[in-house]
N, C-alpha and C. Protein backbone atom coordinates (compact mmCIF):
# COMPACT_ATOMS: atom_id res chain seq x y z
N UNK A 1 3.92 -31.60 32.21
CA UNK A 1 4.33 -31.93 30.86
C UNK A 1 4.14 -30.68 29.99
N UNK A 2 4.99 -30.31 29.32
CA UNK A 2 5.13 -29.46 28.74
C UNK A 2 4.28 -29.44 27.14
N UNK A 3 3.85 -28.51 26.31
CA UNK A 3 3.11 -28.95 25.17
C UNK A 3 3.96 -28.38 24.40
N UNK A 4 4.50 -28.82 23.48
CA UNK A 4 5.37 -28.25 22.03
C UNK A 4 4.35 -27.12 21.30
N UNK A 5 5.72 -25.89 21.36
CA UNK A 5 5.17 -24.76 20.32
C UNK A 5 4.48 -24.68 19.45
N UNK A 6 3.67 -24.23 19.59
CA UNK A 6 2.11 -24.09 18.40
C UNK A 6 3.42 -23.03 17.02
N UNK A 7 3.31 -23.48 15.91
CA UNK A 7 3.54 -22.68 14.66
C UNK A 7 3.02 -21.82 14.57
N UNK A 8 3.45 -21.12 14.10
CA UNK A 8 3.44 -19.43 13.53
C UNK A 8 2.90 -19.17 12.46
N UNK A 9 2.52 -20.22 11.84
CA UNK A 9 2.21 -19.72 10.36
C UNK A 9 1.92 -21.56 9.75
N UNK A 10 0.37 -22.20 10.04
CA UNK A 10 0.21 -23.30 9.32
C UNK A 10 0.37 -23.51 8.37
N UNK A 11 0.54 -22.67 6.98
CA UNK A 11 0.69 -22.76 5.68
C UNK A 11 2.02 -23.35 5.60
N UNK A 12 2.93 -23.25 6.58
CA UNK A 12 4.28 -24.01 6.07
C UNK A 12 4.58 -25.22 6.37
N UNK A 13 3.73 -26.05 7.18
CA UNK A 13 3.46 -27.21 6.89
C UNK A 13 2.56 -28.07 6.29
N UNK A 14 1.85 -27.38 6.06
CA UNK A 14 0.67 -27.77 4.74
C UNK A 14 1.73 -27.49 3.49
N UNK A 15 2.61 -26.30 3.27
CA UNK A 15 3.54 -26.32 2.35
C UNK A 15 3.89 -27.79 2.19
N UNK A 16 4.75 -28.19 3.21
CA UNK A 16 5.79 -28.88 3.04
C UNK A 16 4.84 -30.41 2.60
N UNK A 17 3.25 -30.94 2.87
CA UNK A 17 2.53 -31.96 2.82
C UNK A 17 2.08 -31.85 1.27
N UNK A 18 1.91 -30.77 0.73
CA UNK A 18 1.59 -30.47 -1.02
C UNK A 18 3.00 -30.51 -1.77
N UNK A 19 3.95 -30.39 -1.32
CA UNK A 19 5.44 -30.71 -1.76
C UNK A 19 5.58 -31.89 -1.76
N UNK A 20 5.25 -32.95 -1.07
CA UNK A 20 5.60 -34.07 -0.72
C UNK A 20 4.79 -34.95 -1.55
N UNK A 21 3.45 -34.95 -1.82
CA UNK A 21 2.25 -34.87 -2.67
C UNK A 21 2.35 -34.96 -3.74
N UNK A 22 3.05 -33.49 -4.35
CA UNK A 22 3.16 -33.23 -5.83
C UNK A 22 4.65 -33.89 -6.49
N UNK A 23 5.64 -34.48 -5.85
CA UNK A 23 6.35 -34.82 -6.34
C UNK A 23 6.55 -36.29 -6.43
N UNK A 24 5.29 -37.13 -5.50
CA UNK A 24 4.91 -38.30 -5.70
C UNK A 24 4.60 -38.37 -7.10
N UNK A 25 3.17 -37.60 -7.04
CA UNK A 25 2.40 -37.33 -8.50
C UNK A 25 3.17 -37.22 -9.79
N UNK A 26 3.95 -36.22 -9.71
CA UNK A 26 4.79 -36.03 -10.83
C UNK A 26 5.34 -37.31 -11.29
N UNK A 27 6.40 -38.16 -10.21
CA UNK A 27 7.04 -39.10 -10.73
C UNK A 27 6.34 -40.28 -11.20
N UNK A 28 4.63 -40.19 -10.70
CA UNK A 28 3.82 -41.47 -11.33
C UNK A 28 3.43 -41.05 -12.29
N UNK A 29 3.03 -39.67 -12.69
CA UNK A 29 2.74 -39.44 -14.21
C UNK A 29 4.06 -39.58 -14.87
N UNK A 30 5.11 -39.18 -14.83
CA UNK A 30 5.92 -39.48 -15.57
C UNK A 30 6.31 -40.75 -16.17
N UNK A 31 6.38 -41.85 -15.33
CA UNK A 31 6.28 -42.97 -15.30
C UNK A 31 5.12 -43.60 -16.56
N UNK A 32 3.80 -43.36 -15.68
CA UNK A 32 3.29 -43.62 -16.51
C UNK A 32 3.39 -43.31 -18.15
N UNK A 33 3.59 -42.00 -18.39
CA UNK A 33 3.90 -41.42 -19.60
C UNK A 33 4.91 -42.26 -20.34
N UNK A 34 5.64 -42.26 -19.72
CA UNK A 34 6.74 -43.34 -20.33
C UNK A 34 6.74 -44.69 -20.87
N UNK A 35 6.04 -45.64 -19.82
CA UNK A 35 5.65 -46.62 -20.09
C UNK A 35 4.67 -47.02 -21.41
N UNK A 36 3.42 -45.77 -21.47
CA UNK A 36 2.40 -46.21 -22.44
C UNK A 36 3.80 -45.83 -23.77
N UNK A 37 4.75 -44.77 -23.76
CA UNK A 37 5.67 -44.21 -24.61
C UNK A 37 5.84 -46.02 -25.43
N UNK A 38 6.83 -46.28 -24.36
CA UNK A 38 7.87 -47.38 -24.44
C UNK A 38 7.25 -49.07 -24.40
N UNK A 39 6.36 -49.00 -23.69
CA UNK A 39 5.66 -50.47 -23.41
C UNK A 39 6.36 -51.00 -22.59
N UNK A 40 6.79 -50.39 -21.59
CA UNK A 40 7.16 -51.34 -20.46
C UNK A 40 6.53 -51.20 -19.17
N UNK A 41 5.38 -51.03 -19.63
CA UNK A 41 4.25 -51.30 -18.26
C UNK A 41 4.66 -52.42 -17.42
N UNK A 42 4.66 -52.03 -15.79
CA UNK A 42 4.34 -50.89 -14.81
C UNK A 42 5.59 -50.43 -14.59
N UNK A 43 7.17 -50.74 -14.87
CA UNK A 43 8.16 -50.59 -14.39
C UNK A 43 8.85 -49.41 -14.33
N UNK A 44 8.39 -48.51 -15.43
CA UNK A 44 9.05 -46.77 -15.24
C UNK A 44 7.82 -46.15 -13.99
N UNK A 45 6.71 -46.78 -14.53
CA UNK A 45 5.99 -45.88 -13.65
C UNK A 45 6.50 -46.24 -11.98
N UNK A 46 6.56 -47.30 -11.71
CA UNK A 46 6.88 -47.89 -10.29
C UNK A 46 8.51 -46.71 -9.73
N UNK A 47 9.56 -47.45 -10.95
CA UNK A 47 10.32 -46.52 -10.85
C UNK A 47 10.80 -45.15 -10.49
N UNK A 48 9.79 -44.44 -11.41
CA UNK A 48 9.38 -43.30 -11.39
C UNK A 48 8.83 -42.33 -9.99
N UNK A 49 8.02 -43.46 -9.74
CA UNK A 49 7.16 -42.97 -8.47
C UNK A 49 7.82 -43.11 -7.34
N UNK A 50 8.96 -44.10 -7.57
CA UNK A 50 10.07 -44.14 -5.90
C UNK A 50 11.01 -42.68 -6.04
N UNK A 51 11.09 -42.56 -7.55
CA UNK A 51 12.08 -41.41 -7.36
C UNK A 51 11.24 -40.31 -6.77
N UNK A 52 10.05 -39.55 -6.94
CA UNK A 52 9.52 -38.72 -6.85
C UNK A 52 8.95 -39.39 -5.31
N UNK A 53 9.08 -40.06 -4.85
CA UNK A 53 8.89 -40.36 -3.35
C UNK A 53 10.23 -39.69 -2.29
N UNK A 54 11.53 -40.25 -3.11
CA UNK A 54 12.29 -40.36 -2.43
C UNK A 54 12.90 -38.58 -2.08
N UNK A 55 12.48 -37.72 -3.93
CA UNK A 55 12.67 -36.37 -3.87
C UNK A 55 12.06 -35.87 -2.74
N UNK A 56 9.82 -36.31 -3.04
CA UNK A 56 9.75 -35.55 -1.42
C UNK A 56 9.84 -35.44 -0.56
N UNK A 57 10.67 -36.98 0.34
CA UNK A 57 11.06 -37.25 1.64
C UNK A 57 12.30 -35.88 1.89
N UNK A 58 13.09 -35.95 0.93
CA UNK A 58 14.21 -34.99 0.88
C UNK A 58 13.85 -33.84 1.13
N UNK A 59 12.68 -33.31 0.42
CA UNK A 59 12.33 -31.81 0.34
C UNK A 59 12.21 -31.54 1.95
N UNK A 60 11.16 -32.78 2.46
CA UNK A 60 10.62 -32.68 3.61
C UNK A 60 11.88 -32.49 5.05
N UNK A 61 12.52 -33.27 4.81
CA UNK A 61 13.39 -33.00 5.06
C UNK A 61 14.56 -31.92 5.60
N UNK A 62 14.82 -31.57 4.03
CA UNK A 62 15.43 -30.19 4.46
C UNK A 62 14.77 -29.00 4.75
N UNK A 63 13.16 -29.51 4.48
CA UNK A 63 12.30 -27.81 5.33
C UNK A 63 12.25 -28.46 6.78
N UNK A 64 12.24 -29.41 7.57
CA UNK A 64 11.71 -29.59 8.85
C UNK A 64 13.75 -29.31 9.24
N UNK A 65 14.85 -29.52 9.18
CA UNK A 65 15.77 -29.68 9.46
C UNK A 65 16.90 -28.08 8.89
N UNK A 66 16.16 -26.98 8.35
CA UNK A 66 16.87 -26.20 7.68
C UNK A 66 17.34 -24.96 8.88
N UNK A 67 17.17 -25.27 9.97
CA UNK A 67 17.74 -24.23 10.73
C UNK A 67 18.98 -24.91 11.80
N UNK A 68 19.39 -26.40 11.07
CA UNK A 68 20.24 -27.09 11.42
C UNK A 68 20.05 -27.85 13.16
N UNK A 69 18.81 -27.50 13.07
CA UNK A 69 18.00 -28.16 14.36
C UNK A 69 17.02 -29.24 13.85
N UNK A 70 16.90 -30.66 15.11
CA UNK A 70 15.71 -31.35 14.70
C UNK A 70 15.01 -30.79 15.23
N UNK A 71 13.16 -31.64 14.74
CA UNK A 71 11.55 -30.58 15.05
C UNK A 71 11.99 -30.74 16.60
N UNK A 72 10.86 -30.37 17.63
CA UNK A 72 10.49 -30.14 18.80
C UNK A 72 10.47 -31.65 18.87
N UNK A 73 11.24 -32.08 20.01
CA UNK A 73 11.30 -33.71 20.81
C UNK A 73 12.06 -34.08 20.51
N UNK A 74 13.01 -34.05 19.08
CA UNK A 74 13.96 -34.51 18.45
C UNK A 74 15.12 -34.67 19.61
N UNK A 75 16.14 -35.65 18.88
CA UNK A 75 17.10 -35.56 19.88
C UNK A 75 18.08 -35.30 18.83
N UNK A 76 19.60 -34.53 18.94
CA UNK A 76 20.64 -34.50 18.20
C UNK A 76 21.74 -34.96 18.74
């Protein structure tokens, strides 16, 4: 059995886990911000926080997929 390529450089997937992280965060503070704004507690924040979910799945995404290959095991 073969063992998949050790990375070259761990910081770029720790990149891509603080990307994913911070754009959760963002969209629940925003949210929140909004809500205490507006008074429509919890619904921007909920809102909010899927968008900034859904951004970092994307980010994640196009860094694991940007050399138009899937990761190691992937099938295409």
């Amino acid at each position: 059995m073969r063992m998949p390529k050790q990375p070259e450089n761990y910081w770029d997937y720790a990149q891509i886990g603080l990307e994913l992280a911070a754009s959760v965060l963002l969209g629940f503070w925003a949210g929140y911000q909004l809500d205490k704004k507006l008074g429509t507690s919890p619904w921007l924040m909920l809102g909010c926080t899927a968008v900034g979910m859904a951004t970092g799945f994307y980010v994640v995404a196009r860094e694991l997929f940007k050399d138009g290959k899937p990761p190691a095991g992937g099938k295409a």
